[in-house]
C-alpha atoms as a PDB file:
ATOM      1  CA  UNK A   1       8.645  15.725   5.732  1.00  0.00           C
ATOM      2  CA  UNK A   2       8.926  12.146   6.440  1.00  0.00           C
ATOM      3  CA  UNK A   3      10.366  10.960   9.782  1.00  0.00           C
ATOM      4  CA  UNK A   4      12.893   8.540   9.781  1.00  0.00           C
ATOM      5  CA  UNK A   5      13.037   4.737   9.920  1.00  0.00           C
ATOM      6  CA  UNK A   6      12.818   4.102  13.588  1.00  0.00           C
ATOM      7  CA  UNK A   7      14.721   0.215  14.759  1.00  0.00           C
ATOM      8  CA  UNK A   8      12.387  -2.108  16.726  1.00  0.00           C
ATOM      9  CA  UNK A   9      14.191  -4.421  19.563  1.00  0.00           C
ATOM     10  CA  UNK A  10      13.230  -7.197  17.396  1.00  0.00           C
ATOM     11  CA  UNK A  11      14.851  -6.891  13.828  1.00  0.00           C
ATOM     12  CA  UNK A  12      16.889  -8.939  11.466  1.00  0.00           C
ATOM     13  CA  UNK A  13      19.559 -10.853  12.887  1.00  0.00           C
ATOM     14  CA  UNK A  14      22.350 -13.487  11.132  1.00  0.00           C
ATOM     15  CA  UNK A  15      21.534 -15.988  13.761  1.00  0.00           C
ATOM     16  CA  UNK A  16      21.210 -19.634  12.095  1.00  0.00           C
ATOM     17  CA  UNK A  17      17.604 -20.562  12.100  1.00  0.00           C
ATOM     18  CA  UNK A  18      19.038 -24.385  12.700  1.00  0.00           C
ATOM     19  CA  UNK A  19      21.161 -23.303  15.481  1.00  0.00           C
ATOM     20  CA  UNK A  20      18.124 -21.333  17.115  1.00  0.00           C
ATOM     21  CA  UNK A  21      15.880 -24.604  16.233  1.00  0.00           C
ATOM     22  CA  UNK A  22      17.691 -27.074  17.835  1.00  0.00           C
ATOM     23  CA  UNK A  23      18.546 -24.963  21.149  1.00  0.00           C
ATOM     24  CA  UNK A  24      14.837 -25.582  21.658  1.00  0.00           C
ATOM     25  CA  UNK A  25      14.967 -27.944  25.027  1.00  0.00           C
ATOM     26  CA  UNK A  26      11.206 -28.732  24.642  1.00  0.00           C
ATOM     27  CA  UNK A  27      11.332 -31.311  22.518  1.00  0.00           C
ATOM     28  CA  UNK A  28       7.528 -31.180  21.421  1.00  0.00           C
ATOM     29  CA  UNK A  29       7.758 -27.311  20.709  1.00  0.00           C
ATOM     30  CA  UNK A  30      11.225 -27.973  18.803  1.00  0.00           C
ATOM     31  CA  UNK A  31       9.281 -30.646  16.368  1.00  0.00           C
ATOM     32  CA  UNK A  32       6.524 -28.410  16.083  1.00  0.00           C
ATOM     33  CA  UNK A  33       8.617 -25.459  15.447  1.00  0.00           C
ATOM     34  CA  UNK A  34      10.704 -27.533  12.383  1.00  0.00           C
ATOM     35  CA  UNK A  35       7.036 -28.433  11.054  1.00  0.00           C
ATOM     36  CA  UNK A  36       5.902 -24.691  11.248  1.00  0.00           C
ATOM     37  CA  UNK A  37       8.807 -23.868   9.113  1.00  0.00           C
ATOM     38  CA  UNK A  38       8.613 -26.028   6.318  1.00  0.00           C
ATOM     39  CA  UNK A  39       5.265 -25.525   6.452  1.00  0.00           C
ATOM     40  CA  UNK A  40       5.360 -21.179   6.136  1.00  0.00           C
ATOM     41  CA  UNK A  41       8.557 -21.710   3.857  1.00  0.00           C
ATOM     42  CA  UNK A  42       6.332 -24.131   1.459  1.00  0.00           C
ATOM     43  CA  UNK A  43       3.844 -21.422   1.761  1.00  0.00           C
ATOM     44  CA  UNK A  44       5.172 -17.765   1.236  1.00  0.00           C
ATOM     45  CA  UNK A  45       8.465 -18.977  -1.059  1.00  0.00           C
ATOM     46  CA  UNK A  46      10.557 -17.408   1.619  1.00  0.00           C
ATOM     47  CA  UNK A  47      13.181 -18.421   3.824  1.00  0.00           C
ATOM     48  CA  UNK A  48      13.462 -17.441   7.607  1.00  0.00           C
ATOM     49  CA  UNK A  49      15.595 -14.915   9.494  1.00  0.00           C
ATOM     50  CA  UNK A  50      15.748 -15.248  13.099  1.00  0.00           C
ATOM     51  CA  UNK A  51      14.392 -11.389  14.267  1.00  0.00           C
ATOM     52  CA  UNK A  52      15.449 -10.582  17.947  1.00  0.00           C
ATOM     53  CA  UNK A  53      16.167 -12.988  20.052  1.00  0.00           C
ATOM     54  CA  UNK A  54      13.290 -15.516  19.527  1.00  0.00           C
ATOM     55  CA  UNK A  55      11.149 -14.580  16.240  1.00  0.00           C
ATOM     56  CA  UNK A  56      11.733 -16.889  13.113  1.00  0.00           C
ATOM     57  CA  UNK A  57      10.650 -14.272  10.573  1.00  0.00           C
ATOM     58  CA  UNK A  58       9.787 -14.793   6.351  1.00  0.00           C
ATOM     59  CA  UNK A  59      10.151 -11.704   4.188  1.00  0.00           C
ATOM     60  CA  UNK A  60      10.156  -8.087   5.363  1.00  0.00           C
ATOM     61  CA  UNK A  61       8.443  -4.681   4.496  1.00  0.00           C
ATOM     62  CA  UNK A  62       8.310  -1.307   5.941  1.00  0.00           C
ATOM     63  CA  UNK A  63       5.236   0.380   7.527  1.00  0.00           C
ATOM     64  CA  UNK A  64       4.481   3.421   8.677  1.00  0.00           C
ATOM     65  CA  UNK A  65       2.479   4.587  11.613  1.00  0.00           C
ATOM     66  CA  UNK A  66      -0.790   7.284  11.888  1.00  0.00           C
ATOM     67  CA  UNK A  67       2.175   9.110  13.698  1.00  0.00           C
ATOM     68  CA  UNK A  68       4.796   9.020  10.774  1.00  0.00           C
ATOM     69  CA  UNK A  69       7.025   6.680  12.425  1.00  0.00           C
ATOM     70  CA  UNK A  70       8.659   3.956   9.746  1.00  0.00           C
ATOM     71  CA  UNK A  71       9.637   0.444  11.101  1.00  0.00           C
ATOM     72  CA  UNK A  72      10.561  -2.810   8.992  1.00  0.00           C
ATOM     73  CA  UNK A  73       9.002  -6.046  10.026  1.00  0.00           C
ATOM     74  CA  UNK A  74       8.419  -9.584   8.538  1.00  0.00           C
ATOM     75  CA  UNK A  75       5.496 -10.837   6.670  1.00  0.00           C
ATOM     76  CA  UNK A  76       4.938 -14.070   8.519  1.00  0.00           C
ATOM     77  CA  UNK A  77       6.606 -15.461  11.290  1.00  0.00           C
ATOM     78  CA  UNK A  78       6.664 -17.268  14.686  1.00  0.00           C
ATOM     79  CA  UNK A  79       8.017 -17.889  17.849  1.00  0.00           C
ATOM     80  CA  UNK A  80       8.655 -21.180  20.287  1.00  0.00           C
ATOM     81  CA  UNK A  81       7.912 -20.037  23.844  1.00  0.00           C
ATOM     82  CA  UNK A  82       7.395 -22.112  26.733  1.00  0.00           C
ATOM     83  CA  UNK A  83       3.896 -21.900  27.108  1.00  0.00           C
ATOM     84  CA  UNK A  84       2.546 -22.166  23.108  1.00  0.00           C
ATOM     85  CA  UNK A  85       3.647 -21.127  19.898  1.00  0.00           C
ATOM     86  CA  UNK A  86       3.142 -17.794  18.320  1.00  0.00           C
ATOM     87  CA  UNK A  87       2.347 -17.401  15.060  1.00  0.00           C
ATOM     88  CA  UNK A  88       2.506 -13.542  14.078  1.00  0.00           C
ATOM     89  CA  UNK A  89       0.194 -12.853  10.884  1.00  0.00           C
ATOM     90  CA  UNK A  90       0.095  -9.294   9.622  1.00  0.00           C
ATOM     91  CA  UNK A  91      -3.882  -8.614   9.756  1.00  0.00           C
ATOM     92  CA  UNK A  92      -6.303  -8.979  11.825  1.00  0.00           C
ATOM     93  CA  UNK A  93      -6.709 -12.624  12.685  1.00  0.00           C
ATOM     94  CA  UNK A  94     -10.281 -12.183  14.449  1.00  0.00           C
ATOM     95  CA  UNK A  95     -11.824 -11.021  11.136  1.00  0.00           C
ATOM     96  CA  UNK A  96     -11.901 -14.780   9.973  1.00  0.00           C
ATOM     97  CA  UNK A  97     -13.770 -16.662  13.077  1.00  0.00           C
ATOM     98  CA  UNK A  98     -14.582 -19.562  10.256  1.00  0.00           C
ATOM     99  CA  UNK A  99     -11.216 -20.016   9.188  1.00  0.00           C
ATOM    100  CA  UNK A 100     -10.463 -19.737  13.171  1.00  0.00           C
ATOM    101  CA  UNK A 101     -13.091 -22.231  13.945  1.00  0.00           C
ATOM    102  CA  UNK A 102     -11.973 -24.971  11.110  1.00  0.00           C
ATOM    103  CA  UNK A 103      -8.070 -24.387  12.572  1.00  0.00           C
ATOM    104  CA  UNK A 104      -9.191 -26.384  15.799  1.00  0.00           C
ATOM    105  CA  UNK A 105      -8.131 -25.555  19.419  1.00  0.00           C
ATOM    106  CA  UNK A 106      -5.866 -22.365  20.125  1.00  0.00           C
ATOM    107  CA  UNK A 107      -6.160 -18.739  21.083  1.00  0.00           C
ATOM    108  CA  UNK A 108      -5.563 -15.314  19.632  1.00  0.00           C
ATOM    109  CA  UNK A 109      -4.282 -12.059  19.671  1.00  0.00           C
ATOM    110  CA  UNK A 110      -5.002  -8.701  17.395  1.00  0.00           C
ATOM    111  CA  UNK A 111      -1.990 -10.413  15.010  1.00  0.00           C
ATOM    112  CA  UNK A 112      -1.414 -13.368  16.749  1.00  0.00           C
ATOM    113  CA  UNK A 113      -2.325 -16.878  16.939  1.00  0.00           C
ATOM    114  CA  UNK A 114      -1.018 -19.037  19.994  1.00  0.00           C
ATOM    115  CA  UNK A 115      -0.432 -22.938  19.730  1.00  0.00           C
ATOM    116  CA  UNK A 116      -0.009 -26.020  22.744  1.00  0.00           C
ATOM    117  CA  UNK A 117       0.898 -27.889  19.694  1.00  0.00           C
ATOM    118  CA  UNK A 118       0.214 -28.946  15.879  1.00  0.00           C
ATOM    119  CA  UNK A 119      -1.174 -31.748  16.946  1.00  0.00           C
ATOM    120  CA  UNK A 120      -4.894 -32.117  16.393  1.00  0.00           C
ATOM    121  CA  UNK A 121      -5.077 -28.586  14.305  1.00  0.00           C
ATOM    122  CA  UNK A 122      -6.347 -28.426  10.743  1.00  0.00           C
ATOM    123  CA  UNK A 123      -2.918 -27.767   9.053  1.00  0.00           C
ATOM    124  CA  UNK A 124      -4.928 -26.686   5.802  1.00  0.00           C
ATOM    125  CA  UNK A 125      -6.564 -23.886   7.740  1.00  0.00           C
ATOM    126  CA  UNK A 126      -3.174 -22.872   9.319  1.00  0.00           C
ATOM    127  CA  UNK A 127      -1.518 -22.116   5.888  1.00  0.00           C
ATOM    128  CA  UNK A 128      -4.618 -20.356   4.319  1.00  0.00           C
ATOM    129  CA  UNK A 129      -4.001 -18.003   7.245  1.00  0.00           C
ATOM    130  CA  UNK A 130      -0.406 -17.918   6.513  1.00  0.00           C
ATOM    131  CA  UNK A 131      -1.435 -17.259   2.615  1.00  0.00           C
ATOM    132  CA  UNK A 132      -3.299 -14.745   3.975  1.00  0.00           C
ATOM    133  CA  UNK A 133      -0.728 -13.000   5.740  1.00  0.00           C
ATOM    134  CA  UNK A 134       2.154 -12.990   2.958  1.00  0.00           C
ATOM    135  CA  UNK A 135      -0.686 -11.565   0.462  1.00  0.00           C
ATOM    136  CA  UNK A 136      -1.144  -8.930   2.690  1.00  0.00           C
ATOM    137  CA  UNK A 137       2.273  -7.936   3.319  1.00  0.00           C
ATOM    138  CA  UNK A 138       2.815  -8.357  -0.726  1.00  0.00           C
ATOM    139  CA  UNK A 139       0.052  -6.022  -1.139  1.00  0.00           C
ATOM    140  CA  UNK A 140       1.805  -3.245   1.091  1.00  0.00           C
ATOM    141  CA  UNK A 141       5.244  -3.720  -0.643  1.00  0.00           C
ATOM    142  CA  UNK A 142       3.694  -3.775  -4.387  1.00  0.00           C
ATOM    143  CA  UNK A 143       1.716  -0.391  -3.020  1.00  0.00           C
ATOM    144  CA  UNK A 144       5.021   1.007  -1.580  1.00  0.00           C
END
């Protein structure tokens, strides 16, 4: 028997992307964020739900755990924090050091990738790990 859907802290909300956008006091990271939207919107085909309290999220699938529990999450998605940007990508971003390398300067997590700015990164490199990301999370859903 399958255990239930469990709910994260951070799930759908009906905040207004917009609203959430332009409450963004650093001004750099509020440009940057407006760029990174258009740019993952252009790129997955889907438009953003804030998640939580500070997660722009694109699309959504469920996943389950090696322990049975179920949880829903976004394909894509990022978030403006003081100190960088995080992108959240849905595989392991270390598995592609060349696509990591050609990106230019930032630094990463198991899922994450964290950005000073846009500025001076290969924006090409950015989406194919964005591509990357959705596919994956398409792949789960068609599997599903």
């Amino acid at each position: 028997m399958s255990k239930p859907k469990k709910t994260l802290v951070n799930t759908p909300t009906d905040k207004r992307v917009p609203d959430f956008l332009e409450a963004i006091a650093n001004q750099r990271r509020k440009a940057d964020s407006k760029v990174l939207l258009e740019l993952i919107r252009e790129v997955t085909g889907l438009e953003p739900v804030i998640w939580g309290e500070r997660i722009v999220g694109f699309g959504q699938y469920s996943y389950r755990r090696k322990n049975g529990d179920q949880f829903d999450w976004f394909h894509v998605g990022f978030s403006p924090g003081k100190a960088h940007l995080t992108v959240y990508v849905m595989y392991d971003i270390n598995s592609e050091p060349e696509l990591l390398e050609k990106l230019g300067p930032h630094t990463t997590g198991k899922g994450c990738l964290y950005l000073k700015r846009l500025e001076g990164l290969d924006l090409d490199a950015l989406r194919e790990i964005i591509a990357k990301s959705d596919r994956w999370a398409q792949h789960i859903r068609d599997s599903s």
